[in-house]
C-alpha atoms as a PDB file:
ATOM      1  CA  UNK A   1     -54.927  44.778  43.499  1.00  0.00           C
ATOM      2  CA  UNK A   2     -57.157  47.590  45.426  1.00  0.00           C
ATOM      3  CA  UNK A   3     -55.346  50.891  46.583  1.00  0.00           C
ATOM      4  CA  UNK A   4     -55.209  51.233  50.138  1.00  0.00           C
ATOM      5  CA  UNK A   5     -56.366  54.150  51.892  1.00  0.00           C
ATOM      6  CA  UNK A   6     -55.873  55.086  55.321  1.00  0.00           C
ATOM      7  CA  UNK A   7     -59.002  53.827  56.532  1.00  0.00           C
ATOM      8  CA  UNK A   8     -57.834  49.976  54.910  1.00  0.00           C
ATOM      9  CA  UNK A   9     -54.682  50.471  56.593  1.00  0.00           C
ATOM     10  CA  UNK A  10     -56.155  51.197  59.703  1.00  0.00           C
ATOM     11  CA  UNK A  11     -58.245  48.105  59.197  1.00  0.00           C
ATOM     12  CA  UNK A  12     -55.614  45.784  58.214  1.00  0.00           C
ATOM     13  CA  UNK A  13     -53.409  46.792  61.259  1.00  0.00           C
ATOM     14  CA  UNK A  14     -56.058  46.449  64.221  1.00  0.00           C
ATOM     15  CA  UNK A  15     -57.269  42.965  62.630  1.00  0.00           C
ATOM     16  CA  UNK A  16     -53.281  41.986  62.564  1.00  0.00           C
ATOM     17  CA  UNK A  17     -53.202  42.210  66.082  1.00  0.00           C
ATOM     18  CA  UNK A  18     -57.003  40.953  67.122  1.00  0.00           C
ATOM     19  CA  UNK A  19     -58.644  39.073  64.256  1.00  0.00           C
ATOM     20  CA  UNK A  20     -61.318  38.324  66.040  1.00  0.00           C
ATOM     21  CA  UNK A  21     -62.839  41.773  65.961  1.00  0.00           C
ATOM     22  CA  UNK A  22     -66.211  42.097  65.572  1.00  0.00           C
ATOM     23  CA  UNK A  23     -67.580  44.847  62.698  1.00  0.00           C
ATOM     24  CA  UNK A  24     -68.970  47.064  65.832  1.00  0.00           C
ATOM     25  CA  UNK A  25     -65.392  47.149  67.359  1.00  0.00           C
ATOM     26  CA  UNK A  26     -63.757  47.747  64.262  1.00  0.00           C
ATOM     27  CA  UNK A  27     -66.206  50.506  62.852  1.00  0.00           C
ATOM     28  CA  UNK A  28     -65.887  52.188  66.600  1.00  0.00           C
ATOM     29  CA  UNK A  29     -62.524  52.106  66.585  1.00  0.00           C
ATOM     30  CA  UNK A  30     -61.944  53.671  62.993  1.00  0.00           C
ATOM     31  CA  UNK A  31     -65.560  55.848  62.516  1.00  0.00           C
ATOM     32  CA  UNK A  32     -67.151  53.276  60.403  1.00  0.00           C
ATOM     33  CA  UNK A  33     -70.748  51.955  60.849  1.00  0.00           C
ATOM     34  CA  UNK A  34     -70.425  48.300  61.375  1.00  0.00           C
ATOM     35  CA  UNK A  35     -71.820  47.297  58.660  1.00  0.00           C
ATOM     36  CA  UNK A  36     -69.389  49.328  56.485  1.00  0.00           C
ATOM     37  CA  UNK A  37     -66.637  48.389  58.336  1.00  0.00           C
ATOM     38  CA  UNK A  38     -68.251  44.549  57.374  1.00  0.00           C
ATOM     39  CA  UNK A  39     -67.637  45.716  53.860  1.00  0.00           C
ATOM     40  CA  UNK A  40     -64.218  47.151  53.873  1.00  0.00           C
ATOM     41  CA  UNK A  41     -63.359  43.825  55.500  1.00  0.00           C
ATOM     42  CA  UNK A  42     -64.986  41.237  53.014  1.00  0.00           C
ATOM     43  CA  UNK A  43     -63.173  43.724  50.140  1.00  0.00           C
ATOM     44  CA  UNK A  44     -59.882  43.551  51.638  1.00  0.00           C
ATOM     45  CA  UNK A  45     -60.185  39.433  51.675  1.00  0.00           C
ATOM     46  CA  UNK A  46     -61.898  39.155  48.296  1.00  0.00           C
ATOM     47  CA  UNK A  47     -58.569  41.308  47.288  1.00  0.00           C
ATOM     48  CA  UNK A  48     -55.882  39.118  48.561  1.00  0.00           C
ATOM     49  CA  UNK A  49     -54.875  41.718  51.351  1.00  0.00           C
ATOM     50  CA  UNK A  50     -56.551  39.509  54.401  1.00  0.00           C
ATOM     51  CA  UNK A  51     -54.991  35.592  53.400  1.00  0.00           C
ATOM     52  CA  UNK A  52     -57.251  33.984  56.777  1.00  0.00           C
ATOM     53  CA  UNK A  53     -57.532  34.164  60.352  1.00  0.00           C
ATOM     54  CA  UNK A  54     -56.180  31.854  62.595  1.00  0.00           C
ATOM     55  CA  UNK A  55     -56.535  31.782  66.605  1.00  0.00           C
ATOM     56  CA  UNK A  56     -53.160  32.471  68.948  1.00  0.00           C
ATOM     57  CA  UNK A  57     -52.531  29.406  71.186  1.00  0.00           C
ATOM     58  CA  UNK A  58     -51.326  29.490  74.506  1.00  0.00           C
ATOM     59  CA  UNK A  59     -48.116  27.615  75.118  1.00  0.00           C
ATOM     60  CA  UNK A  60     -50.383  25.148  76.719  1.00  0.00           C
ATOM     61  CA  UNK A  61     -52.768  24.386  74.253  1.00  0.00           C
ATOM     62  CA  UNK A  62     -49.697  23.749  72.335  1.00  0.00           C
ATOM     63  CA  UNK A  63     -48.262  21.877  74.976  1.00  0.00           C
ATOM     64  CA  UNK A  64     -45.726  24.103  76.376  1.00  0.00           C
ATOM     65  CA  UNK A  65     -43.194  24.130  73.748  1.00  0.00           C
ATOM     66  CA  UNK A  66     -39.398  25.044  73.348  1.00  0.00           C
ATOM     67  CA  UNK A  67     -38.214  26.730  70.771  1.00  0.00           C
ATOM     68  CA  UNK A  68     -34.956  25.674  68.773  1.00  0.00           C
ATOM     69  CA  UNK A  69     -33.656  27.421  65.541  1.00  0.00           C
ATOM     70  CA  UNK A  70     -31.657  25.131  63.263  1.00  0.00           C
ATOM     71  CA  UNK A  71     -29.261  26.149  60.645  1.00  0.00           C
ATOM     72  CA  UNK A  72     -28.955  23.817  57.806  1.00  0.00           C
ATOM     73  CA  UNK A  73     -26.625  23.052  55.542  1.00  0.00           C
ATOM     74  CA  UNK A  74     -27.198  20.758  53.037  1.00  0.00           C
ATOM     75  CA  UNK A  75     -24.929  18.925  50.639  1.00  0.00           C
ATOM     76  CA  UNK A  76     -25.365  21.159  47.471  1.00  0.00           C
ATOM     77  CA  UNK A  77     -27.918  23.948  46.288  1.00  0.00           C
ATOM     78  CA  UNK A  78     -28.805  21.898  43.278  1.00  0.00           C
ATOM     79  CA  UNK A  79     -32.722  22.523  42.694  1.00  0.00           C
ATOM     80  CA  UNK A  80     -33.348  18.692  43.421  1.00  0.00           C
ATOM     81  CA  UNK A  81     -31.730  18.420  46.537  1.00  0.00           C
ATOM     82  CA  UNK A  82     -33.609  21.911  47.611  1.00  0.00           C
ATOM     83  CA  UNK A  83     -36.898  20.418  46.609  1.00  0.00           C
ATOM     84  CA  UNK A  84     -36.425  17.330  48.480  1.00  0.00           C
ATOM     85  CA  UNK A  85     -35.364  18.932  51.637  1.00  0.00           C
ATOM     86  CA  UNK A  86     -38.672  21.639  50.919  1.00  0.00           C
ATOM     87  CA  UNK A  87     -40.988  18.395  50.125  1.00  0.00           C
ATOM     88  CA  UNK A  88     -39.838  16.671  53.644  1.00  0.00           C
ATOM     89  CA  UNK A  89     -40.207  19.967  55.546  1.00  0.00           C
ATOM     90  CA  UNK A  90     -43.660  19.711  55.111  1.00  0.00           C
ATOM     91  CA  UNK A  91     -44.520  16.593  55.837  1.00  0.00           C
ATOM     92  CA  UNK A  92     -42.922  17.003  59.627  1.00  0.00           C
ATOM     93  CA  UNK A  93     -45.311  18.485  62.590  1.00  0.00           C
ATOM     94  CA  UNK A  94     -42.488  20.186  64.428  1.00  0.00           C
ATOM     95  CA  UNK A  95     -40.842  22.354  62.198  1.00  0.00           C
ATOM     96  CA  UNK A  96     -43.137  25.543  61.983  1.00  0.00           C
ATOM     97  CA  UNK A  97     -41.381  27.930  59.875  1.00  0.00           C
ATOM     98  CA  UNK A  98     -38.220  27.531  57.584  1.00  0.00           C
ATOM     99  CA  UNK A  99     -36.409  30.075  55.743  1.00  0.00           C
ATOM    100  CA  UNK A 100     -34.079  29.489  52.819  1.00  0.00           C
ATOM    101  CA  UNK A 101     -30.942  32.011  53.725  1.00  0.00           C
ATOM    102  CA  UNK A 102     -28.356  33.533  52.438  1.00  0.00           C
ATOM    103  CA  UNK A 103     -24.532  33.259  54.840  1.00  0.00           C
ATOM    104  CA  UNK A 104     -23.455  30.143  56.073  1.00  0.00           C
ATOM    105  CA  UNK A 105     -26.065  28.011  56.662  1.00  0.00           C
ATOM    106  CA  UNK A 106     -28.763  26.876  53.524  1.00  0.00           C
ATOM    107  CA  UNK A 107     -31.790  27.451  55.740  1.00  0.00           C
ATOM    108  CA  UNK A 108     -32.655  28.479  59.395  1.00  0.00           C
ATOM    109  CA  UNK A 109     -35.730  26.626  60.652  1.00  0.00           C
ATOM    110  CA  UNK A 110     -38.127  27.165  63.976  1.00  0.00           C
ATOM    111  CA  UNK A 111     -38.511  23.850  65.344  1.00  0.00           C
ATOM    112  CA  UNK A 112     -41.428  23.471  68.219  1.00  0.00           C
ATOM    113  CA  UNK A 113     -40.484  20.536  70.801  1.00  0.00           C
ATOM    114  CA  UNK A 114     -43.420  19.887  72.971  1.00  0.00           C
ATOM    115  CA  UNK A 115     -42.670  19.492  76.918  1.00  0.00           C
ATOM    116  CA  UNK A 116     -43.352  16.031  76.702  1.00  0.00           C
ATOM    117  CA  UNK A 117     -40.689  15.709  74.035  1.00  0.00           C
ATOM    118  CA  UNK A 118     -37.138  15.771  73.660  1.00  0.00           C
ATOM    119  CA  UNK A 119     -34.527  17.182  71.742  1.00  0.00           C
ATOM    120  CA  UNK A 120     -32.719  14.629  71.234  1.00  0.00           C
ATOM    121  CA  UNK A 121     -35.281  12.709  69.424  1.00  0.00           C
ATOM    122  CA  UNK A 122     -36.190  15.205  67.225  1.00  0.00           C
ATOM    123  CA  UNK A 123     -32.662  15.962  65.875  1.00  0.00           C
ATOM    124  CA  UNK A 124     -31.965  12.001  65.087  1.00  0.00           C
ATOM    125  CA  UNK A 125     -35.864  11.036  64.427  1.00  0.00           C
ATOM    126  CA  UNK A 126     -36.678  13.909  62.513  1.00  0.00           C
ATOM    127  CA  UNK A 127     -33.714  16.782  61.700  1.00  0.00           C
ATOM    128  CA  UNK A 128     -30.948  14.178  61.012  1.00  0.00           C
ATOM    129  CA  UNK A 129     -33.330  12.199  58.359  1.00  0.00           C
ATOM    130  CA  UNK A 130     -33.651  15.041  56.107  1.00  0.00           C
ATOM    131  CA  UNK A 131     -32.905  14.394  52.754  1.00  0.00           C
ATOM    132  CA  UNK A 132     -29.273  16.406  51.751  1.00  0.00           C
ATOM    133  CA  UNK A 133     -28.701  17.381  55.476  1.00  0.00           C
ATOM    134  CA  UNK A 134     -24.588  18.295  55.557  1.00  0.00           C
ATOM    135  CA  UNK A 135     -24.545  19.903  58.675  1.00  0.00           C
ATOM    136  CA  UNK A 136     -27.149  20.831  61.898  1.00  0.00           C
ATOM    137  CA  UNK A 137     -26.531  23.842  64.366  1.00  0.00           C
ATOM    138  CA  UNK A 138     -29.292  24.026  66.656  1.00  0.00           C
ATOM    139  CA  UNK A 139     -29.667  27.174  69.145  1.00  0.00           C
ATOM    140  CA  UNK A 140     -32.189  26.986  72.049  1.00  0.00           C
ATOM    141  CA  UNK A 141     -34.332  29.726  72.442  1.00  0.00           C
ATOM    142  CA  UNK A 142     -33.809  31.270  76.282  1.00  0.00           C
ATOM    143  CA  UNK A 143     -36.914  33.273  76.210  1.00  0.00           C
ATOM    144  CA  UNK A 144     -39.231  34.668  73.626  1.00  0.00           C
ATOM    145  CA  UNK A 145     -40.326  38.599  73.252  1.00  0.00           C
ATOM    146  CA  UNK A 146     -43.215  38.968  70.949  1.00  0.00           C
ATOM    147  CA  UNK A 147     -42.520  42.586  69.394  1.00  0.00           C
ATOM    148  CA  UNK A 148     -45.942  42.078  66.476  1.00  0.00           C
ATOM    149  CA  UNK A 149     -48.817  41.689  69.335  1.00  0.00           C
END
């Protein structure tokens, strides 16, 4: 683990919001020659601060999407019925995030549905099949504000 200074912070927050900053950018924007600004990047990876870059989609190229939040509850919180629900998760192409929770509900989950797709056939194809599923309650998403770009 490296100690951050204020120049690494600075770093880490302009690449959170455009990864795809060249050096020159980055070393303009925060003093830096691009070349050190290069370094300070490869040391923050080679740390375990930067985990990978990944590009931001349109909701076209993902094929206009809707997103549902679903709050599980499953049958019991014994640790085998948690890992089989975990090890199905992630073998399923529309569920993008899920969080175990604390509250009602066992886990809240981001589902995509693509345009072309339906709802309905996600909850009994996909949601429904889930091993130790007690209970679904699905809320559609109205609209989306992204507050972290």
């Amino acid at each position: 683990m490296i100690r951050l200074d204020a120049t690494d912070r600075k770093i880490l927050e302009i690449l959170a919001h455009d990864s795809g900053s060249t050096s020159e950018r980055l070393g303009a924007r925060i003093g830096l020659s691009p070349s050190a600004a290069h370094r300070r990047v490869k040391l923050l990876e080679e740390n375990g601060m930067i985990l990978g870059y990944r590009a931001r989609l349109s909701p076209a190229a993902r094929g206009n999407p809707s997103t549902v939040f679903v709050s599980v509850t499953l049958v019991d919180q014994r640790q085998v019925t948690l890992a089989a629900f975990e090890d199905a998760l992630l073998r399923t192409s529309v569920i993008r995030e899920a969080h175990l929770m604390s509250g009602e509900s066992d886990y809240l989950l981001k589902v995509l549905i693509r345009a072309e797709d339906s709802y309905e056939r996600v909850h009994r194809e996909v949601l429904a099949t889930l091993p130790g599923v007690q209970r679904l309650v699905t809320q559609f998403t109205i609209r989306t504000l992204a507050v972290d770009e």
